[in-house]
Every structure is written in structure tokens, then in C-alpha cells.
Protein backbone atom coordinates (compact mmCIF):
# COMPACT_ATOMS: atom_id res chain seq x y z
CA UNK A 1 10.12 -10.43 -16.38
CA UNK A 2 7.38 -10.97 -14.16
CA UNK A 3 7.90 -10.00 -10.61
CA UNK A 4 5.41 -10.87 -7.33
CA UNK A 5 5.63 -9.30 -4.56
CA UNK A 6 3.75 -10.85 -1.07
CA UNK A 7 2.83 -7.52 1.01
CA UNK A 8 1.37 -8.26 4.95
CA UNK A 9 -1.27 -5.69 3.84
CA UNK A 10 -0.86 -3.08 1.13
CA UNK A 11 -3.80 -1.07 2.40
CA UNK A 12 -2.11 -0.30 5.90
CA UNK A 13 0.66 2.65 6.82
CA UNK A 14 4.24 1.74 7.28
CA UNK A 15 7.58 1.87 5.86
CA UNK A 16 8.06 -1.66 4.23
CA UNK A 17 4.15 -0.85 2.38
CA UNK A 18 5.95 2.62 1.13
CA UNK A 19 9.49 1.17 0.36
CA UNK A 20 7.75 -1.99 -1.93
CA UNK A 21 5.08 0.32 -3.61
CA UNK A 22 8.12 2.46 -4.39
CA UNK A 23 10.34 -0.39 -5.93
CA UNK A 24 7.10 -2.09 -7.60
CA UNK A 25 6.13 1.29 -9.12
CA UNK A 26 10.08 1.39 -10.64
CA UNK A 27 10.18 -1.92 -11.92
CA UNK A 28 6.93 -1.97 -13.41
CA UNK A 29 8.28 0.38 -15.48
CA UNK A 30 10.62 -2.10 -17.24
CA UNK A 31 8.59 -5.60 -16.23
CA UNK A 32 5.41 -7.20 -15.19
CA UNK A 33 4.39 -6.37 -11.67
CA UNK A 34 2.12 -7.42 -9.35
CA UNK A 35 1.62 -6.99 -5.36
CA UNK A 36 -0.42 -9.51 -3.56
CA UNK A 37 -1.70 -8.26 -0.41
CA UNK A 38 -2.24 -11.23 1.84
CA UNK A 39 -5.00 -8.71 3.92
CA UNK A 40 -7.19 -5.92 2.33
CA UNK A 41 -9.14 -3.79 5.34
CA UNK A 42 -10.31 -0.62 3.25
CA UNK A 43 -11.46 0.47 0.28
CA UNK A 44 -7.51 1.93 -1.70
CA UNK A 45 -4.29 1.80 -0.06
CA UNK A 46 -3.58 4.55 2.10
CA UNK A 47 -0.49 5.48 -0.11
CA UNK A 48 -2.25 5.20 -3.39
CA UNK A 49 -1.91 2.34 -5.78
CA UNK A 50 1.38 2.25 -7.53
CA UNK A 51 1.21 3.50 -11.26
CA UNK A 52 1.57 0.28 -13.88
CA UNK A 53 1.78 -2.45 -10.71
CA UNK A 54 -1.32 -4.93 -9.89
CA UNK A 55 -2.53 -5.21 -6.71
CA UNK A 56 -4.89 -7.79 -5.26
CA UNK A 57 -5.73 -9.58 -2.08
CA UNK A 58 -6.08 -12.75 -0.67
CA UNK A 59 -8.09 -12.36 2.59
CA UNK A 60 -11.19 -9.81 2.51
CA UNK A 61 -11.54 -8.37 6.05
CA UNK A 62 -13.97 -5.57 5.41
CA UNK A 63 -17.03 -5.74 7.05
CA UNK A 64 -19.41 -4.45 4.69
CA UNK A 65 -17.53 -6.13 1.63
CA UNK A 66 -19.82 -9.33 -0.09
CA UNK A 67 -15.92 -11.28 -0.36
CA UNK A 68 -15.38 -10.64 4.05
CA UNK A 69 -13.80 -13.95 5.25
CA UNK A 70 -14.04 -12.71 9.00
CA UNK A 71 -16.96 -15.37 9.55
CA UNK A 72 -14.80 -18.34 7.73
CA UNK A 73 -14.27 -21.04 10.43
CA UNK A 74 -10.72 -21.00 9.35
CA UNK A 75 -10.20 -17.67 10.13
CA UNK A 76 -10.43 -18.39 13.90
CA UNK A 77 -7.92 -21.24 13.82
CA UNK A 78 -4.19 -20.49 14.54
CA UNK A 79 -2.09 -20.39 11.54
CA UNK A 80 0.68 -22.98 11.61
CA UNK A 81 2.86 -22.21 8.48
CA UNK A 82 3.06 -18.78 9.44
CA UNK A 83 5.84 -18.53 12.15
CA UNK A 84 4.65 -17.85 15.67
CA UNK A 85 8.15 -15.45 15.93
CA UNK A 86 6.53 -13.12 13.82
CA UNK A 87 4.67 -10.21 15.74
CA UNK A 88 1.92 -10.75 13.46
CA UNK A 89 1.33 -14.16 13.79
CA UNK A 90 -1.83 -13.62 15.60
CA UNK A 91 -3.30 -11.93 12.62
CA UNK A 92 -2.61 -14.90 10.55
CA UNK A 93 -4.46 -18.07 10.46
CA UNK A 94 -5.29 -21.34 8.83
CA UNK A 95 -7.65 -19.49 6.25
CA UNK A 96 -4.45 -17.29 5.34
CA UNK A 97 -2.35 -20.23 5.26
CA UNK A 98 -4.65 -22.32 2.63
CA UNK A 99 -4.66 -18.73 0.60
CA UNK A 100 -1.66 -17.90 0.57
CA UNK A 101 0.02 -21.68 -0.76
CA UNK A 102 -2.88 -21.63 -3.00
CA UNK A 103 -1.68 -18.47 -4.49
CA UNK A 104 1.59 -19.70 -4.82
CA UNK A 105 1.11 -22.93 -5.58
CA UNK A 106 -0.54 -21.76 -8.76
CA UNK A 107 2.11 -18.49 -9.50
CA UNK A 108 2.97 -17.59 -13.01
CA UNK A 109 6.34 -15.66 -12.33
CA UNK A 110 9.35 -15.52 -12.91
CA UNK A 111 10.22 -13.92 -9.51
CA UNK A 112 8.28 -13.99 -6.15
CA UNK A 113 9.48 -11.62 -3.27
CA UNK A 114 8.24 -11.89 0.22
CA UNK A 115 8.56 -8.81 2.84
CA UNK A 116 8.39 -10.33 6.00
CA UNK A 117 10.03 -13.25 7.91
CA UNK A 118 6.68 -14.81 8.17
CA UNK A 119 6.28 -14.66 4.23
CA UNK A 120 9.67 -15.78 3.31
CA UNK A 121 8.67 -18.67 5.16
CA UNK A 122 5.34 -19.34 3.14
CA UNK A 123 7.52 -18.67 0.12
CA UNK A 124 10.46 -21.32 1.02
CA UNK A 125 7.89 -24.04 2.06
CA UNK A 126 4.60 -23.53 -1.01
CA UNK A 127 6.29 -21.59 -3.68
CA UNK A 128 5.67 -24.25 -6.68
CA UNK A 129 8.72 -25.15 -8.77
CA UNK A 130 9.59 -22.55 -11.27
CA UNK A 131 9.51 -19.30 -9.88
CA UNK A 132 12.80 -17.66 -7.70
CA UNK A 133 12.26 -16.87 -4.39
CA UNK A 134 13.38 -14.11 -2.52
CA UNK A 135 13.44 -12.57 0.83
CA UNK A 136 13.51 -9.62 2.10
CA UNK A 137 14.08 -8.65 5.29
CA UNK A 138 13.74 -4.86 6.69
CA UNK A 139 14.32 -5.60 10.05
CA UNK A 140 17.80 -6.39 11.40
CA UNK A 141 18.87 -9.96 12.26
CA UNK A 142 18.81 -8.54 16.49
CA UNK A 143 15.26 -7.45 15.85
CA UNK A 144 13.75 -11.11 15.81
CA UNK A 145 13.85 -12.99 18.64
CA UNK A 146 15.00 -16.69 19.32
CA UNK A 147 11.79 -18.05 18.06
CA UNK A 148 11.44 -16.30 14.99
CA UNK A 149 15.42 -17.09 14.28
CA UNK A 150 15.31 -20.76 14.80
CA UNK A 151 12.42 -20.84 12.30
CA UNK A 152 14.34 -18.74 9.64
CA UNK A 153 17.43 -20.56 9.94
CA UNK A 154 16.03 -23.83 9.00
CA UNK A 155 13.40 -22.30 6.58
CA UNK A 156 15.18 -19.80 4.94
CA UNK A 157 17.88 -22.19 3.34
CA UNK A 158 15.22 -22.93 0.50
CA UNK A 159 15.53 -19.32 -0.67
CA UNK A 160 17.42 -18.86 -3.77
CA UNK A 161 18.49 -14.97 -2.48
CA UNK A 162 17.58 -12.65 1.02
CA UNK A 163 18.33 -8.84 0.19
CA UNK A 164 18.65 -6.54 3.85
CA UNK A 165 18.73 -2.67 3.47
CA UNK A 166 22.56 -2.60 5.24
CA UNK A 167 25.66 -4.18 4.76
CA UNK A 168 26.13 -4.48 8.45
CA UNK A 169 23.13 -6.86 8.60
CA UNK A 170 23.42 -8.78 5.36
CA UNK A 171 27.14 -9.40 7.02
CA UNK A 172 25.39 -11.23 10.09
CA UNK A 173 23.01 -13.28 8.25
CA UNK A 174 26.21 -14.59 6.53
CA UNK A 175 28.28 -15.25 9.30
CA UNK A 176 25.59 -16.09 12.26
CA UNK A 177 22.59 -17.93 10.12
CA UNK A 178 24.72 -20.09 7.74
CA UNK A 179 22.21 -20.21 5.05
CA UNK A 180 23.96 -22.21 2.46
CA UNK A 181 23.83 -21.76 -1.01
CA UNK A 182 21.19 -18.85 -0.12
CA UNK A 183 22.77 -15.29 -1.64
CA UNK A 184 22.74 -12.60 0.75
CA UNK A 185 23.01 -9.22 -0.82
CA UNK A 186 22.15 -5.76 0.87
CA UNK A 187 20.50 -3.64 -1.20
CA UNK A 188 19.70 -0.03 0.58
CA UNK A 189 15.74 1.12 0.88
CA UNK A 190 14.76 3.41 -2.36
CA UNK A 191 13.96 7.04 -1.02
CA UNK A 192 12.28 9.42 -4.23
CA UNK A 193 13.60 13.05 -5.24
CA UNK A 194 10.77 14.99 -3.67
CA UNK A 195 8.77 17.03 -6.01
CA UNK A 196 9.32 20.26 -3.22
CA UNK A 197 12.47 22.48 -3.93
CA UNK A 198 15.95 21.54 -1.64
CA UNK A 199 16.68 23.42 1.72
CA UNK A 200 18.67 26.45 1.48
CA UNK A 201 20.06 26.45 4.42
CA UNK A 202 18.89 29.76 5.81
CA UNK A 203 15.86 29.14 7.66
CA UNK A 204 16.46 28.84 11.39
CA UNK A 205 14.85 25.24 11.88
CA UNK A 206 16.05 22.11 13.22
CA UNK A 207 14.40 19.06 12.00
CA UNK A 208 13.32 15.60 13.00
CA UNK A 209 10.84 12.79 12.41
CA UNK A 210 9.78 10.05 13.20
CA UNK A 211 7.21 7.64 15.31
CA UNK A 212 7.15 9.51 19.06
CA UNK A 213 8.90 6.12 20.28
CA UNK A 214 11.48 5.34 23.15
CA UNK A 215 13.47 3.81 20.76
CA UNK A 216 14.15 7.23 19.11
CA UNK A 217 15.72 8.96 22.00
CA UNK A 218 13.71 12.15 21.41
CA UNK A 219 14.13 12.73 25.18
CA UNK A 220 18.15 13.00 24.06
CA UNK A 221 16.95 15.35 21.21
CA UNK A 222 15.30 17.88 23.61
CA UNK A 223 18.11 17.86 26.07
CA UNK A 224 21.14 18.80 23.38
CA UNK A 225 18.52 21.63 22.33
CA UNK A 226 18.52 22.84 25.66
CA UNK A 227 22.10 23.94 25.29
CA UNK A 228 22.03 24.76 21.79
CA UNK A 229 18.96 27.14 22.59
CA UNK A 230 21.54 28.80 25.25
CA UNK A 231 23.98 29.60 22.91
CA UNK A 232 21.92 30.27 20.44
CA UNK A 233 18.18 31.39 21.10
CA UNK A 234 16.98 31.95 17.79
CA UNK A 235 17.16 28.63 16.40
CA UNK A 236 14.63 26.00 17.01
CA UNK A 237 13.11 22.60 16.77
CA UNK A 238 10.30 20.85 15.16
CA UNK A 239 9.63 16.85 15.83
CA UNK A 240 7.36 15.27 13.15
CA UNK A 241 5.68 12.00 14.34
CA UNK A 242 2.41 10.68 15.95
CA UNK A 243 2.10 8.78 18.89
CA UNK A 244 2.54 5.48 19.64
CA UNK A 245 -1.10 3.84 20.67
CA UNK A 246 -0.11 3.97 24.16
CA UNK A 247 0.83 7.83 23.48
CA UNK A 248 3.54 7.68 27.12
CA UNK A 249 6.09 9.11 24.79
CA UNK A 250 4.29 12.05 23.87
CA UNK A 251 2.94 12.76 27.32
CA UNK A 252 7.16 12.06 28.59
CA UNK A 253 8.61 14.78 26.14
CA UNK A 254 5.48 17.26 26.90
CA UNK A 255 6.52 17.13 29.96
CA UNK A 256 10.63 17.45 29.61
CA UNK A 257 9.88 20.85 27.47
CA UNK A 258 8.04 22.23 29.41
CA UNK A 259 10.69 20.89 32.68
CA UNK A 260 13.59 22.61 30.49
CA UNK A 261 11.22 25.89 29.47
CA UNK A 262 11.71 25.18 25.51
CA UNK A 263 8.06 25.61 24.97
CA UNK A 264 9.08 28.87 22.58
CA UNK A 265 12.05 26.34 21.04
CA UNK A 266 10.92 22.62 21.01
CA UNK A 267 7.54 22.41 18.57
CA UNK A 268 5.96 18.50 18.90
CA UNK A 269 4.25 18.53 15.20
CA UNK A 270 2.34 15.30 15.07
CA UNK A 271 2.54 13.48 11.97
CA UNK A 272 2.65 15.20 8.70
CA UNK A 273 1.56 14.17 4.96
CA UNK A 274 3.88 14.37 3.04
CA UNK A 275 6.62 14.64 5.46
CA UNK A 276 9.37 15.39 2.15
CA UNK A 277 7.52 19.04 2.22
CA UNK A 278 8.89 19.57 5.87
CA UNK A 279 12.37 19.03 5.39
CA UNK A 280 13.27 22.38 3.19
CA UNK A 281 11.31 24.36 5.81
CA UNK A 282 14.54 23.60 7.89
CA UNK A 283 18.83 23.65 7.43
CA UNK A 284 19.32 20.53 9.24
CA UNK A 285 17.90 17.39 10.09
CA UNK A 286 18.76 15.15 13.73
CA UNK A 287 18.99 11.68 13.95
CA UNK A 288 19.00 10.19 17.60
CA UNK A 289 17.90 6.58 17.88
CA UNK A 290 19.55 3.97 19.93
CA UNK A 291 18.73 1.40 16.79
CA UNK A 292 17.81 1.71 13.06
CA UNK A 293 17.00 -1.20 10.34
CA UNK A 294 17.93 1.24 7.72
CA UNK A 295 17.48 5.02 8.56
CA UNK A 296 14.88 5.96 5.85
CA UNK A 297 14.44 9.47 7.71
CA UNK A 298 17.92 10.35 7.41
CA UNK A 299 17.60 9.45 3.16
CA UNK A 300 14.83 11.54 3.64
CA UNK A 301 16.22 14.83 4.86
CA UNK A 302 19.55 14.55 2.68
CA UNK A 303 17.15 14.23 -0.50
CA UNK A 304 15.93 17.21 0.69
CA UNK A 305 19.07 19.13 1.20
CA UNK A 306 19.70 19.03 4.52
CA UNK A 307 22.92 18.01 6.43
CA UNK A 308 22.02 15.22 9.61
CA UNK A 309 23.47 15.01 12.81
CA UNK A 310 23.13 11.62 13.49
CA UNK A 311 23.54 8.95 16.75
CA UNK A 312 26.02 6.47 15.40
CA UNK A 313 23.67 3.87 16.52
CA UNK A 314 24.45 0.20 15.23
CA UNK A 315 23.03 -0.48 11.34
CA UNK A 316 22.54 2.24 9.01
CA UNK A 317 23.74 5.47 9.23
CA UNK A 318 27.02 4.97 8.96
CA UNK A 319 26.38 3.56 5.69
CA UNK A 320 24.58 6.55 4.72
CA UNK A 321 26.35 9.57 6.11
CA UNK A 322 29.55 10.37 5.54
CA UNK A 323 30.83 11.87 9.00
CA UNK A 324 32.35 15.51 8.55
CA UNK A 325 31.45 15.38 4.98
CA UNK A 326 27.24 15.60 4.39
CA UNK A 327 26.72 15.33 7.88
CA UNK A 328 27.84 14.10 11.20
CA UNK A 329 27.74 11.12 13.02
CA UNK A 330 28.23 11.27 16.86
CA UNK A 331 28.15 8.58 19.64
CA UNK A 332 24.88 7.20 20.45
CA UNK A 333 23.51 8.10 23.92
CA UNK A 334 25.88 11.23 24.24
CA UNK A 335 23.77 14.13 24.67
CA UNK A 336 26.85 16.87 24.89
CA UNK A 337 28.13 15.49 21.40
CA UNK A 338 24.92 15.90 19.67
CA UNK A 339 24.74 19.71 20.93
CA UNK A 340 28.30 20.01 20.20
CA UNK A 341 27.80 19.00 16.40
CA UNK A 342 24.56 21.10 15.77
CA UNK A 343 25.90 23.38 17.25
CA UNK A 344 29.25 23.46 14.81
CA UNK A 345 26.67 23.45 11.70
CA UNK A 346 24.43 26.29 13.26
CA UNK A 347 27.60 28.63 13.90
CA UNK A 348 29.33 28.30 10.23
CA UNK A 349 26.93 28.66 7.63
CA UNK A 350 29.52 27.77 5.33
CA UNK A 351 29.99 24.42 6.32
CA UNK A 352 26.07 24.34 6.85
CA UNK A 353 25.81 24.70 2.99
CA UNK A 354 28.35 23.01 1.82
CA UNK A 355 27.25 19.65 3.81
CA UNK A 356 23.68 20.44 2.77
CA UNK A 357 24.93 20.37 -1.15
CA UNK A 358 26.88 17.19 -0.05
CA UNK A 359 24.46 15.29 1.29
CA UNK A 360 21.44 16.40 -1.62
CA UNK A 361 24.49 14.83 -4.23
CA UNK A 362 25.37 11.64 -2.32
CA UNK A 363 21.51 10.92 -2.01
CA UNK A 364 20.81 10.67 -5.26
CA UNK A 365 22.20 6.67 -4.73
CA UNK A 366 18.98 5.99 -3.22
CA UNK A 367 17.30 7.30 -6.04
CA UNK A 368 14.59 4.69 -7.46
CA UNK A 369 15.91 3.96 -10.61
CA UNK A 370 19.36 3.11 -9.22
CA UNK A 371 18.11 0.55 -6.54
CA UNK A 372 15.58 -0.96 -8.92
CA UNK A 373 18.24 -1.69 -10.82
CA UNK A 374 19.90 -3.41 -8.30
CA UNK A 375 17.33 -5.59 -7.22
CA UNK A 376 16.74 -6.27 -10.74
CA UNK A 377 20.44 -7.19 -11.43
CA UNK A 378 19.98 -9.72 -8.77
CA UNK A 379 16.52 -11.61 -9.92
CA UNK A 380 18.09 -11.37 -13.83
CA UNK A 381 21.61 -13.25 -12.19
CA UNK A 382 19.19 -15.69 -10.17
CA UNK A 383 17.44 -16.61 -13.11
CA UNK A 384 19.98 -17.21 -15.39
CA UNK A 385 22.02 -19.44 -12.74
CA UNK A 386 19.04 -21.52 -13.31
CA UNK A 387 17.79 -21.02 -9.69
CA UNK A 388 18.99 -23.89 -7.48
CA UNK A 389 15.99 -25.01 -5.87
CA UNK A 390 14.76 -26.65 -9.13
CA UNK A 391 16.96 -29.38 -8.35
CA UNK A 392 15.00 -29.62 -5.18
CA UNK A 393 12.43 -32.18 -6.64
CA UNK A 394 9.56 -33.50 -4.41
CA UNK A 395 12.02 -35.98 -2.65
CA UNK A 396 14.01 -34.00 -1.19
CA UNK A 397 11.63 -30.95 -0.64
CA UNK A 398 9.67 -33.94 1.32
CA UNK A 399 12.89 -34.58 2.92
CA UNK A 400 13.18 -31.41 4.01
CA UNK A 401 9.85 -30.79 5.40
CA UNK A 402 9.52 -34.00 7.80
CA UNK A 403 13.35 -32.83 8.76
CA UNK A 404 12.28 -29.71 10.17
CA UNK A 405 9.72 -31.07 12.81
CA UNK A 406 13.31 -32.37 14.38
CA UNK A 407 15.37 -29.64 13.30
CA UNK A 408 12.93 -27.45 15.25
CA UNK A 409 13.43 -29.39 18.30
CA UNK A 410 16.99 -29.37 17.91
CA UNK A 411 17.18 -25.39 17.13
CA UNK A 412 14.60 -24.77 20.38
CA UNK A 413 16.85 -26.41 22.70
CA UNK A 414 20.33 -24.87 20.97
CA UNK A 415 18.72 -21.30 21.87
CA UNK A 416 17.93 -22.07 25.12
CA UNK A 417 20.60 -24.03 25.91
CA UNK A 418 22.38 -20.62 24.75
CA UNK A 419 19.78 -18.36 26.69
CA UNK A 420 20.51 -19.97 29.99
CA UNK A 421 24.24 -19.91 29.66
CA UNK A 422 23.87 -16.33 28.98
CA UNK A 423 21.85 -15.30 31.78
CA UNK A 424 24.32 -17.77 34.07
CA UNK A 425 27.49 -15.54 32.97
CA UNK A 426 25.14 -12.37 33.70
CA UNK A 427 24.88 -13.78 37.20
């Protein structure tokens, strides 16, 4: 089988970069892989090239390179495939349009995967006839605003499948998109067994990571450890993570350790390569976001032993922790609760090990192999179904297209027809 993959830009730092070279590597394996990287800024990928997959570009935007397409004309004009709803639309343009429909107008695969909203929509509208499409999406359905989801609605019915990393989500593209005849499936992110030894659930060390980010509720983090430091003083926290580029986050929690005088028990790390060598350096991880696509961290620390405490924040972690079993889930926002169930781990170092055991052995779900072979159940299935867009034909794919100029119009004015009767019951 021959799989392609469209990647925003291989070359850049992220989780969706990490999560496809980790699938492509797996596949490759068994099949043909490539990654096409729509952008290419430096000389390797920060990550390293996946062993056994292909990787080239489409758009050249090193400086220094003899291929840079920053002076094409076209690179200054506003894309118009790519959807404006997608926060990089500015990045894209009508040089990365012509690239990437020439790119898949002339594919030899048997599968094409995009990784983005934005993509799947180049892949619905210029993949040529042949090839299955598939989306993936590793944001949730709430993430994308009214824009973005007026374009997917109407674009994403030409898919043949759209994998998300939860059920939760896959369960809301089927029941609040209605993308007909599109399969939905929700296949979890891949997370490898790290090549470090597991926790043993001795060492004194609270864990978390992640970007230093609002979102994350750090602040809530620092607060429960206030009261578990009271109790018990000789535990203590590290926070993995750099700073977001305006860096207010990092400056806010600075300044709530030192308000709470945890300076000696709350340790802000910065970001660490490889993070999977920090986890056994503590006996339990904390999870405290208000909202998670997936919860890759949480994969993360239970791959390396540890037991997480965990906001039950919508998406993810309920789908990945097992609540009194390999960890603990507790309600999002509620600062006394996450004390309460660190604390209940840090006291019985029985039930500290036997969770930590627990969640290394459910983990091993996420293992590469396993979801590879789930993704690759569902391309084999889509293929042999004959993929349904074949019957498209150039009529009705010509159909479709001039449609959508009105069905846009119609789906603008449906969302804010539904935006201002919203804010009117708010009032």
C-alpha cells in the first residue's frame, strides 16, 4: 500500500508533526510511505526524519536555499482554497494552493491523509480520482470556530473517512456535522514505549508538562500543592514546558510561588528534550487543563509508569484513565479535589504502585504498532469498499464545486443567524 501523508510543515515542533512521524515511521514498516511537507524552513526536521518514510516539500522558504519561493509573486497573494478558518491561513497562499493541487492532482497512492482542516479541504476539492482520502483532525470539533466549521461541513462530505483521537469528538462530528456517507472513526494518538526504565514509585516528585499556557490551569496546579506541601513537606513539584511567545504565563505562576512561598517545592523546568526521560524521575504525573484534544501528556507519563491525577476536563482523559484504577480523574476547576487525590496517592504507597503498574499495562494500547494497525485496518476497508468518491465523476464533482459558492452563503448566514440568537438568550 502506498500511503501520503500532507504535513503543514514537517520541519517545525508540535504534536500533530510528532504524532504523524510516529504513525508514518510504523507503517512504513509494512507499506510505502511518504510525507509531503507543504513548507520546509530549515535544513532536517527538528524531530529527525522518520526511519523508511519519504519526506519532501512543496514550498522552499529558506532564505539561503537556490529552490526559496519567498520572492514568487504568488506567494504574496491570499490563498483561496485554503480555508480562511484555519489559524494558518495567513501562511498559505496562491503559490501553496497551485502546489499543493499540483501535487495531488498528479498522486500515485493508494491513500492520501491530510492533518489539518485546511488540508482536508485541499484533499476533498484536488485529490485526482483514484486515491482515498482521509482526514484527520487533532483538534476537537469546539476548537474551530464558525468559519472554519461552515467550510468543513460542506467540504468535508467528499472525504471517503475523518479519524479524531477521542470517541467523544468523533461522536460530535457524527451527530452535529452530518457528513454523509463520510466514516468517522476515532482512532487514539500513538505514544512510543520510552527507551528510559519505568518509575518506581519511590522518588518524592510530582510531575507535569506541558506548554506554560492558561489553558493548562497550572495556576490550579500550584495552589493544590500548596496544601499538599502542608501536609506533606517533603514532596515536590516539577512543571516541564516553555513559554508561550508572549511568556505572561510564566511571569503569572513566578509570581503565585513565590505569593504561596513554594519556591523550595514548586520547580518551573522549561522545556525538556526528551521529556519521556523526566517522567521516571517522579511517582506521579498531574493533569489540570480546562480542555484537551487528546491528552498526549497523560499517555506519556502512564508509558512511563506513573499514575495521573487528572482534571476531568471534556475530551480525553476519561478515555484514557481509568478513575481509581491507574489513576484518578477529579472535577475540572476544583482545586481541593486535586490536593485531595495526590494527596491519597502520596500517603499509601501501596496504591501509589499498584496504579503506577496499572497505568504502565493499560498504556501499552497506545503502543505504535497497535494504532498503526488501526489506521491501517481502516485505509485496507476503504479501499476494498471501492472508495465512494469514484463514482463522483467530473459532473458531479463540478456540481459540487459551483454548489458551494451558495452553500457558503447559506452556511454563513445559518451560523450567524445561530450566533445572534445565542447572544439574544445570553441577554
Amino acid at each position: 500500500m502506498h500511503i501520503s501523508f500532507l504535513l503543514h510543515n514537517a520541519y517545525g515542533i508540535g504534536g500533530t508533526i510528532r504524532t504523524t512521524f510516529t504513525l508514518a515511521r510504523t507503517l512504513a514498516e509494512q507499506h510505502d510511505v511518504e510525507i509531503v511537507s507543504v513548507f520546509r524552513h530549515r535544513e532536517v526536521p527538528a524531530f529527525g526524519a522518520p526511519d523508511g518514510v519519504t519526506l519532501r516539500h512543496l514550498v522552499d522558504t529558506r532564505k539561503k536555499s537556490a529552490t526559496y519561493d519567498g520572492d514568487d509573486p504568488e506567494h504574496a497573494r491570499p490563498a483561496t482554497v485554503f480555508p480562511r478558518g484555519d489559524s494558518r491561513h495567513k501562511q498559505y497562499s496562491k503559490l501553496t494552493d497551485a502546489r499543493i493541487a499540483a501535487h495531488l492532482q498528479g498522486l500515485e497512492a493508494d491513500v492520501v491523509v491530510g492533518t489539518r482542516p485546511g488540508l482536508n479541504v485541499h484533499i476533498s476539492r484536488q485529490t485526482r480520482r483514484g486515491p482515498v482520502r482521509v482526514g484527520q483532525e487533532h483538534l476537537t470539533l469546539d476548537n474551530h470556530g464558525y468559519r472554519l466549521r461552515r467550510e468543513i461541513a460542506h467540504r468535508y462530505t467528499l472525504l471517503d473517512a475523518l479519524t479524531t483521537v477521542t470517541r467523544a469528538d468523533a461522536a460530535d462530528y457524527r451527530s452535529r456535522m452530518k457528513l454523509p456517507g463520510v466514516r468517522i472513526e476515532a482512532i487514539p494518538n500513538a505514544v512510543p514505549e520510552p527507551a528510559c526504565p519505568p518509575a518506581g514509585g519511590d522518588l518524592k516528585w510530582v510531575v507535569a508538562a506541558g506548554r506554560l499556557h492558561r489553558v493548562k490551569r497550572y495556576d490550579l496546579l500550584v495552589r493544590a500543592f500548596a496544601q499538599v506541601s502542608a501536609v506533606r513537606p517533603d514532596w515536590r513539584l516539577r512543571i516541564y514546558g516553555g513559554a508561550d511567545a508572549s511568556g505572561d504565563e510564566q511571569t503569572t505562576l513566578r509570581a503565585l510561588i513565590d505569593q504561596l512561598d513554594l519556591h523550595n517545592h514548586v520547580f518551573l523546568m522549561g522545556s525538556a528534550t526528551p521529556l519521556e526521560a523526566e517522567w521516571p524521575k517522579g511517582s506521579i504525573a498531574a493533569v489540570t487543563s480546562d480542555r484537551e484534544s487528546f491528552g498526549m501528556t497523560i499517555v506519556e507519563a502512564m508509558r512511563g509508569g506513573l499514575p495521573v491525577v487528572a482534571t476531568d476536563c471534556p475530551h480525553g482523559p476519561a478515555e484514557i484513565i481509568e478513575d481509581g484504577t491507574d489513576g484518578r480523574l477529579v472535577p475540572k476547576g476544583d482545586t481541593d479535589a486535586i490536593a485531595a487525590a495526590l494527596l491519597q496517592l502520596i500517603e499509601d504507597d501501596g496504591l501509589r504502585h499498584r496504579m503506577g503498574r496499572a497505568a504502565l499495562s493499560a498504556s501499552e494500547r497506545f503502543d505504535p504498532a497497535r494504532i498503526a494497525e488501526r489506521h491501517e485496518r481502516l485505509y485496507t476497508e476503504l479501499i476494498a469498499q471501492g472508495a465512494r468518491r469514484r463514482g463522483h465523476g467530473p459532473v458531479r464533482t463540478a456540481l459540487h464545486r459551483t454548489r458551494g459558492t451558495v452553500l457558503d452563503g447559506a452556511y454563513a448566514l445559518r451560523y450567524k443567524a445561530a450566533d445572534v440568537l445565542r447572544k439574544g438568550k445570553a441577554a
